[in-house]
Protein backbone atom coordinates (compact mmCIF):
# COMPACT_ATOMS: atom_id res chain seq x y z
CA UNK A 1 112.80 146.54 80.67
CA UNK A 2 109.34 147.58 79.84
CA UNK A 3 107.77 144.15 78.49
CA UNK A 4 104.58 144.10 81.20
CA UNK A 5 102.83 143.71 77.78
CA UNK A 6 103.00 140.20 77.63
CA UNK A 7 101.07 140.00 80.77
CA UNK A 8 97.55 141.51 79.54
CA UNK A 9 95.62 138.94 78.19
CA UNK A 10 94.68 135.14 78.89
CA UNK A 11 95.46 132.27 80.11
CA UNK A 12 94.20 130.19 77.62
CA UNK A 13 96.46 128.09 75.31
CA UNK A 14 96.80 130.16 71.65
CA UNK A 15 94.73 128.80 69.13
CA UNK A 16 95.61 128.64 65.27
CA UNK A 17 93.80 131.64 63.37
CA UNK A 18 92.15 130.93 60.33
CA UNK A 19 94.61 129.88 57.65
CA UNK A 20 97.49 128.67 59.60
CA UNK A 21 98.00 124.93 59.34
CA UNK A 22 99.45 122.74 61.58
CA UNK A 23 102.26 122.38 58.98
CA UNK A 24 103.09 126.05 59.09
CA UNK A 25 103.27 125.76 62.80
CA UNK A 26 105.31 122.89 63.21
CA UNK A 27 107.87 124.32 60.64
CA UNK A 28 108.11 127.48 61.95
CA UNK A 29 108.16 126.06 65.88
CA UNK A 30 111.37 123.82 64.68
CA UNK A 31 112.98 126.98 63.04
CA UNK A 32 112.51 128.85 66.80
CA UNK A 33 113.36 125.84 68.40
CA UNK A 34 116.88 125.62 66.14
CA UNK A 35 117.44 129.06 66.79
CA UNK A 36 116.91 130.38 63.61
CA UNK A 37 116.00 134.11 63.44
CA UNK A 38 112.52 135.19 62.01
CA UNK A 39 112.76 137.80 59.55
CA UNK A 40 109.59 140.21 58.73
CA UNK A 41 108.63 138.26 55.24
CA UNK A 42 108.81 134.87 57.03
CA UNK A 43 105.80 132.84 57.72
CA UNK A 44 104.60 133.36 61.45
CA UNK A 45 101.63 132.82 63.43
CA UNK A 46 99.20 135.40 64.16
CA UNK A 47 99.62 134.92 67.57
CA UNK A 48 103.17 135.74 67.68
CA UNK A 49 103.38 138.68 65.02
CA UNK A 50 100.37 140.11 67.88
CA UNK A 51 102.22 139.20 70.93
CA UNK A 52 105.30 141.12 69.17
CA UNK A 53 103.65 143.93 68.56
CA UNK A 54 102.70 144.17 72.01
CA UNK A 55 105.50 143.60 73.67
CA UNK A 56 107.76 146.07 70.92
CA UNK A 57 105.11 148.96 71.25
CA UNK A 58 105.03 148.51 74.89
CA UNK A 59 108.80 148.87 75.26
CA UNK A 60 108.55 151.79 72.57
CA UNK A 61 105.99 153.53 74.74
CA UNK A 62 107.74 153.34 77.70
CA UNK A 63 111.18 154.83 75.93
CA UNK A 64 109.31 158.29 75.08
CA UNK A 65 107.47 158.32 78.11
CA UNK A 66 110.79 157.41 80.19
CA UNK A 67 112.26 160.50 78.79
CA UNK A 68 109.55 162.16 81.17
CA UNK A 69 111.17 162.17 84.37
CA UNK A 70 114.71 162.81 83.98
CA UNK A 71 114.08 165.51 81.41
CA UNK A 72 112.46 167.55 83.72
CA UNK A 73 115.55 167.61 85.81
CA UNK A 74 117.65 168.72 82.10
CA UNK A 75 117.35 172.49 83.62
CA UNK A 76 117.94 171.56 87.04
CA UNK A 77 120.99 169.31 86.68
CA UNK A 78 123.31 170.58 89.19
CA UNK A 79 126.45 170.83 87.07
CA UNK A 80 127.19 172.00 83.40
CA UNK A 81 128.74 168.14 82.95
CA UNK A 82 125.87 166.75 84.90
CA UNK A 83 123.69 168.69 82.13
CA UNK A 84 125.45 167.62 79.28
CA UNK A 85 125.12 163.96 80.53
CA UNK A 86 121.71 163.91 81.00
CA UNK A 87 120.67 165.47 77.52
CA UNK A 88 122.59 163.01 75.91
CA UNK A 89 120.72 159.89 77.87
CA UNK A 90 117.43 161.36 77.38
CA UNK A 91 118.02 161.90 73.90
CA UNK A 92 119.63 158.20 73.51
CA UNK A 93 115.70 157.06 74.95
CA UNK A 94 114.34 159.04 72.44
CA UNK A 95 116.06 156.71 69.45
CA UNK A 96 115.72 153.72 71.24
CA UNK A 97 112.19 154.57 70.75
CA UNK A 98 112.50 155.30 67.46
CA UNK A 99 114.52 151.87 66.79
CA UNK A 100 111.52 149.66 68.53
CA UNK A 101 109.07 151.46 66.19
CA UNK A 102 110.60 150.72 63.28
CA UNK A 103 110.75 147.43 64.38
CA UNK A 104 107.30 147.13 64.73
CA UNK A 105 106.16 148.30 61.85
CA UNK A 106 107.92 145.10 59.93
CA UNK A 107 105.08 143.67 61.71
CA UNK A 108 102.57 145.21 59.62
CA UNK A 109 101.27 148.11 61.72
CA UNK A 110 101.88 151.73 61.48
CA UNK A 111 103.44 153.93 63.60
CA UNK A 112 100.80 156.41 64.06
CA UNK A 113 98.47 153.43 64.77
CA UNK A 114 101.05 152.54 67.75
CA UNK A 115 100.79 156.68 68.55
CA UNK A 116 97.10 156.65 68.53
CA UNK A 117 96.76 153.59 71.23
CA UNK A 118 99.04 155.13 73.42
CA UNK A 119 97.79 158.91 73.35
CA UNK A 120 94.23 157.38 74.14
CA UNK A 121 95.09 155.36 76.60
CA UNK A 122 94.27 151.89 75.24
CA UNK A 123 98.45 150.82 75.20
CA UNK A 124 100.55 150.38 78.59
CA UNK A 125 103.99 151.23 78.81
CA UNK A 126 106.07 150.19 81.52
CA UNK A 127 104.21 150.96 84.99
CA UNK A 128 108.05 152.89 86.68
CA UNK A 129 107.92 155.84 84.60
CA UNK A 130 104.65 157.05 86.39
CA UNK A 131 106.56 157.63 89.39
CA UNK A 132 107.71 161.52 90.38
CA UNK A 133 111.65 162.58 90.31
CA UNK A 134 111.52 165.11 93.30
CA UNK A 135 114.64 165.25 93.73
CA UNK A 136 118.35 165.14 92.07
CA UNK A 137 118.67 161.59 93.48
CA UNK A 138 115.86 160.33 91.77
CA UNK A 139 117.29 161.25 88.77
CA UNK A 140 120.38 158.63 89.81
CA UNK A 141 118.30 156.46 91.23
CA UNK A 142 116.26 155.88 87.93
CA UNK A 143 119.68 155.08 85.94
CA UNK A 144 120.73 152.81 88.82
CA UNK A 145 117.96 151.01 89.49
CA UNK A 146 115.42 151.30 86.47
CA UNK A 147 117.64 151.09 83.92
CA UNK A 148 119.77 148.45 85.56
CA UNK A 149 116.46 146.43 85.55
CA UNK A 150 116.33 147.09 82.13
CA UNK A 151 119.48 145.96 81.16
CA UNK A 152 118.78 142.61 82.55
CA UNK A 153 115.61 142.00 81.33
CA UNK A 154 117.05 143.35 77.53
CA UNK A 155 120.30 141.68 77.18
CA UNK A 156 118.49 138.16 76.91
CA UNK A 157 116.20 139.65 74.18
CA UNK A 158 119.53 140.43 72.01
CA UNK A 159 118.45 136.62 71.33
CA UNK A 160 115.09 136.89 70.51
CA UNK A 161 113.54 134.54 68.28
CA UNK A 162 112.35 137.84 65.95
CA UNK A 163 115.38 138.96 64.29
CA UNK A 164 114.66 142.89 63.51
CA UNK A 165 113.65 142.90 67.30
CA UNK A 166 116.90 141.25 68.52
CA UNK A 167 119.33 143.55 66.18
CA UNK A 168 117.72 146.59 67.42
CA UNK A 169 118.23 145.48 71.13
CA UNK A 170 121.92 145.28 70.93
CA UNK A 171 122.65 149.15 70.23
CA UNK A 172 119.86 149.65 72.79
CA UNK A 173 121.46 147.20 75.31
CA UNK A 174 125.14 149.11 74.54
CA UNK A 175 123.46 152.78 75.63
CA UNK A 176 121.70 151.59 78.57
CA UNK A 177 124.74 150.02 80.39
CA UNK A 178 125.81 153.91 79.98
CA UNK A 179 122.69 154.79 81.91
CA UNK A 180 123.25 152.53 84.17
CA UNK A 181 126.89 153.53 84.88
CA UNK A 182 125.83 157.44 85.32
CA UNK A 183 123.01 156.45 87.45
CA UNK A 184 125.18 155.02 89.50
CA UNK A 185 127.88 157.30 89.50
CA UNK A 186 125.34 159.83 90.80
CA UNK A 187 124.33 157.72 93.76
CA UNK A 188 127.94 157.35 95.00
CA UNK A 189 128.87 160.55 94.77
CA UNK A 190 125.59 161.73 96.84
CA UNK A 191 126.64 158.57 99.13
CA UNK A 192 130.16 159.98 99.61
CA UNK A 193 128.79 163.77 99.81
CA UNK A 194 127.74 165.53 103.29
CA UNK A 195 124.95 163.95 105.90
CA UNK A 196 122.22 165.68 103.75
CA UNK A 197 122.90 164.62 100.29
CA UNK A 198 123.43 160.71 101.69
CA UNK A 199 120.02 161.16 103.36
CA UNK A 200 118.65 162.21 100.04
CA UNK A 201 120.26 159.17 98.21
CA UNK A 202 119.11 156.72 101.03
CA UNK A 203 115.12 158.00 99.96
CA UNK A 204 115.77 157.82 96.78
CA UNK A 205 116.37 154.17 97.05
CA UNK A 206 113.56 153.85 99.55
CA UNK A 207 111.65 155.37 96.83
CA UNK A 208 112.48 153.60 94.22
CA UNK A 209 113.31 149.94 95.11
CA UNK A 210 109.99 148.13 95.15
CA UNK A 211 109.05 149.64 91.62
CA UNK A 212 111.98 148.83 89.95
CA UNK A 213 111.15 145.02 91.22
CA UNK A 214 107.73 145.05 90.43
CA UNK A 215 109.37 146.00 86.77
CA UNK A 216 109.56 142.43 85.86
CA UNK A 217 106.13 142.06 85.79
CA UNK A 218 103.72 139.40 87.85
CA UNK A 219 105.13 136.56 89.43
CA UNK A 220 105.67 133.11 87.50
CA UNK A 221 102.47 132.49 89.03
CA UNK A 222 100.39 135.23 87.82
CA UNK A 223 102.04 135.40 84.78
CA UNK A 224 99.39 134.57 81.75
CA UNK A 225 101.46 133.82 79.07
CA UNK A 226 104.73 133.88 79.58
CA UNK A 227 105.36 129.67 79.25
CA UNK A 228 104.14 130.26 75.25
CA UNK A 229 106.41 133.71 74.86
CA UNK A 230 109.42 131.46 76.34
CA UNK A 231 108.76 128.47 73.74
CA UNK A 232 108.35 130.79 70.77
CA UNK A 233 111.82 132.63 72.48
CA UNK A 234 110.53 135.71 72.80
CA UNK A 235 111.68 135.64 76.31
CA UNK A 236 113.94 134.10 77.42
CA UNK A 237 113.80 133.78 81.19
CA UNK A 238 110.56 134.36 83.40
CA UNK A 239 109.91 137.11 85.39
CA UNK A 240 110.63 135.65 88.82
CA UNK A 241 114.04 134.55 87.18
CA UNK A 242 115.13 138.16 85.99
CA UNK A 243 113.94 139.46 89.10
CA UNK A 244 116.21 136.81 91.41
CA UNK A 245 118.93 137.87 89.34
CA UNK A 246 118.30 141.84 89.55
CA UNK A 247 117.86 141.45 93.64
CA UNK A 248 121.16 139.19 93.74
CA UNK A 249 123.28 141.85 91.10
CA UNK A 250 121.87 144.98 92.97
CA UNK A 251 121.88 144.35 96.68
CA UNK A 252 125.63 144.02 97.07
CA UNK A 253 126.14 147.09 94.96
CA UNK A 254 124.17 149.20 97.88
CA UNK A 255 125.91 147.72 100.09
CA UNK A 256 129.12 149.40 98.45
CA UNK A 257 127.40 152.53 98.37
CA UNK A 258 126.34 152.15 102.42
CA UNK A 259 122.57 152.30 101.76
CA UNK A 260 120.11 150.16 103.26
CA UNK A 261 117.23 147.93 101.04
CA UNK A 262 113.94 149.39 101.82
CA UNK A 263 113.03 145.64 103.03
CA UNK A 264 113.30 144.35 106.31
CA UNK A 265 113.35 140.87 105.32
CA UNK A 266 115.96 140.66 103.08
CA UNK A 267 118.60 138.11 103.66
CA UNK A 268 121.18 136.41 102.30
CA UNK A 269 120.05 132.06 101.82
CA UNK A 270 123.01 130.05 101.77
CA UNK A 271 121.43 127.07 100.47
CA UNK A 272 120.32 129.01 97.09
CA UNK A 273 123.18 131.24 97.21
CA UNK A 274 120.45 134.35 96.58
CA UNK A 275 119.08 136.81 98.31
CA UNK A 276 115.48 136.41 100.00
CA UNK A 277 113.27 139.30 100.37
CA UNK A 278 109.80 140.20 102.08
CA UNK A 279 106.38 140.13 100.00
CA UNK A 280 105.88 142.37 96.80
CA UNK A 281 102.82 144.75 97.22
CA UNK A 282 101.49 143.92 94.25
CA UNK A 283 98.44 146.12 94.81
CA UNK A 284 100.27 149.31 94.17
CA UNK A 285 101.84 147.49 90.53
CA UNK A 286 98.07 147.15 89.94
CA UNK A 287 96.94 150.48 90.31
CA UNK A 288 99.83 152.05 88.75
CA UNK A 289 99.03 150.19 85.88
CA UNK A 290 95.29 150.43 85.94
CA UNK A 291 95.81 154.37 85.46
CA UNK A 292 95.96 155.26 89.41
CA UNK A 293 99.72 155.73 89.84
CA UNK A 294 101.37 159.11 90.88
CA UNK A 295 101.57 160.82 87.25
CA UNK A 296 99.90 158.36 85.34
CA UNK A 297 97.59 161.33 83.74
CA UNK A 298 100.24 163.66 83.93
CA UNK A 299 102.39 161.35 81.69
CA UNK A 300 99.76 161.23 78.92
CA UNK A 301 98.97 164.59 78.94
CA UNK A 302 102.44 165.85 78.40
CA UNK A 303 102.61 163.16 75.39
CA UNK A 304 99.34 164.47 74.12
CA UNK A 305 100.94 167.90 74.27
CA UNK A 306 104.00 166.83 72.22
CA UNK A 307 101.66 165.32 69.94
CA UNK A 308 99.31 168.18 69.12
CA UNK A 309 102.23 170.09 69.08
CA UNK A 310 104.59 168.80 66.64
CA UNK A 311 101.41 168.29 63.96
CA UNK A 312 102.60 171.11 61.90
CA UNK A 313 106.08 169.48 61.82
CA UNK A 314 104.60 166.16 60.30
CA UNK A 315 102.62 168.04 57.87
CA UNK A 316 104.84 169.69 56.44
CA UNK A 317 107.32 167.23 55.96
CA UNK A 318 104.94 165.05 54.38
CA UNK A 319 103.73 167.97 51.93
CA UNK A 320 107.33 168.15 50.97
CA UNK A 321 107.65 164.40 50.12
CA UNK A 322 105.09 164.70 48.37
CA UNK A 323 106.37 168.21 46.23
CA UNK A 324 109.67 165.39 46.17
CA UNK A 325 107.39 162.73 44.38
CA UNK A 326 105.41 164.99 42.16
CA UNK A 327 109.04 166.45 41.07
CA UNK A 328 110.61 162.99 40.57
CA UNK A 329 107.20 161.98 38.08
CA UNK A 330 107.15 164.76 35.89
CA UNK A 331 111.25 164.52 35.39
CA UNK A 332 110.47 161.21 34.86
């Protein structure tokens, strides 16, 4: 869902770092090529273990900052089961996060590294999340739409060429078609519901439509690397690809619920057998993710927050480990 990541640097084709022969890359390009998994104590090139732990912090960002928007509707939920529901998804985004961290550290860098680029601003996480839930519909919408998109640009990293990335994706993958499900769920019953609550469902899709397809990232055009994250099969399929696929899975399903696509161009094309649409604005994807979105600083802030706030927690569990360590030398 949240790999925009692998869109922030250049062009250019990746060069060898000092140290890595042309050996080591051949052999370890044949291993991708064969499908064999890479495991953390495997030779890799620099270039991938970076692009890896871009694209893994990125999606770990976005998890903790996802749980944002819905869980400020936790106390607002309009029914006890609704409640209930909604804890339990934000808390599942919470582990996911945890998962992709842990993942990233068999890369070699430290969590709190990973913290400190995203509290100061210097790591992206995925551009949806700085978007407001004003309403209960949002809320559905998100776990429609969002998490939908998420689920189809996730399930093909289940098969990642990086093996501790891939295994953690498949639990993830499992608890998001959940989301996805209740998201939906909430939309049809606010479809089927009185004049007012399928107004409010028909602007939350209004609302939320063009950022969940600008989700996938720039098009195959504007894309800088994503031909060398698709050979090393990191991705799998290009943005424009999970997008078509997305558009063609999603349109019929609003359809069902009697909403209208927020695009007046939309058709069905016969000859591809997929649905056309109008234009993306891409200048709104590139302001949301230059910092200018709708809660962009609001989003930090409250991780900041969390951050400052939970210091005495991490303190003093890492006093006690090491009261723990002292104990286990001097029994020793």
């Amino acid at each position: 869902m949240y790999t925009q990541a692998l869109d922030t640097h250049g062009k250019e084709p990746v060069v060898a770092a000092a140290g890595e022969s042309a050996a080591h890359a051949a052999r370890f390009q044949s291993r991708v090529d064969a499908d064999e998994k890479i495991e953390p104590k495997d030779w890799m090139p620099d270039a991938y273990r970076q692009t890896l732990i871009r694209q893994i912090s990125q999606h770990a960002h976005s998890e903790i900052v996802g749980m944002l928007p819905e869980g400020n509707w936790i106390t607002r939920a309009p029914s006890l089961r609704r409640k209930a529901v909604l804890i339990a998804k934000v808390q599942d985004e919470g582990g996911h996060g945890m998962y992709l961290y842990s993942a990233a550290e068999t890369l070699g860098v430290t969590r709190d590294h990973l913290f400190e680029q995203l509290l100061s601003g210097a790591a992206k996480y995925s551009s949806i999340f700085n978007y407001p839930t004003l309403t209960w519909a949002d809320v559905g919408a998100i776990g429609w739409l969002v998490d939908g998109a998420a689920i189809m640009n996730q399930i093909p990293i289940c098969r990642c060429s990086y093996g501790p990335y891939a295994r953690a994706m498949v639990r993830i993958c499992k608890e998001e078609s959940f989301h996805q499900r209740q998201g939906f769920e909430i939309m049809l019953t606010l479809a089927q519901g009185t004049a007012a609550q399928r107004l409010m469902a028909q602007e939350a899709l209004n609302h939320w439509w063009w950022p969940s397809v600008m989700m996938f990232g720039p098009s195959d055009a504007d894309s800088k690397h994503t031909a060398q994250s698709m050979r090393w099969k990191i991705k799998r399929f290009s943005n424009d690809e999970l997008r078509q696929k997305f558009i063609d899975v999603t349109v019929p399903q609003a359809h069902f619920l009697g909403l209208t696509i927020p695009d007046a161009q939309l058709r069905w094309d016969e000859a591809t057998q997929h649905y056309i649409g109008g234009p993306i604005d891409w200048s709104e994807f590139n302001a949301v993710l230059k910092g200018n979105g709708p809660c962009n600083r609001e989003r930090l802030q409250a991780r900041r927050t969390a951050w400052e706030a939970g210091r005495w927690v991490r303190e003093a569990a890492s006093a006690h480990a090491e009261k723990l360590a002292a104990r286990t030398t001097q029994a020793a």
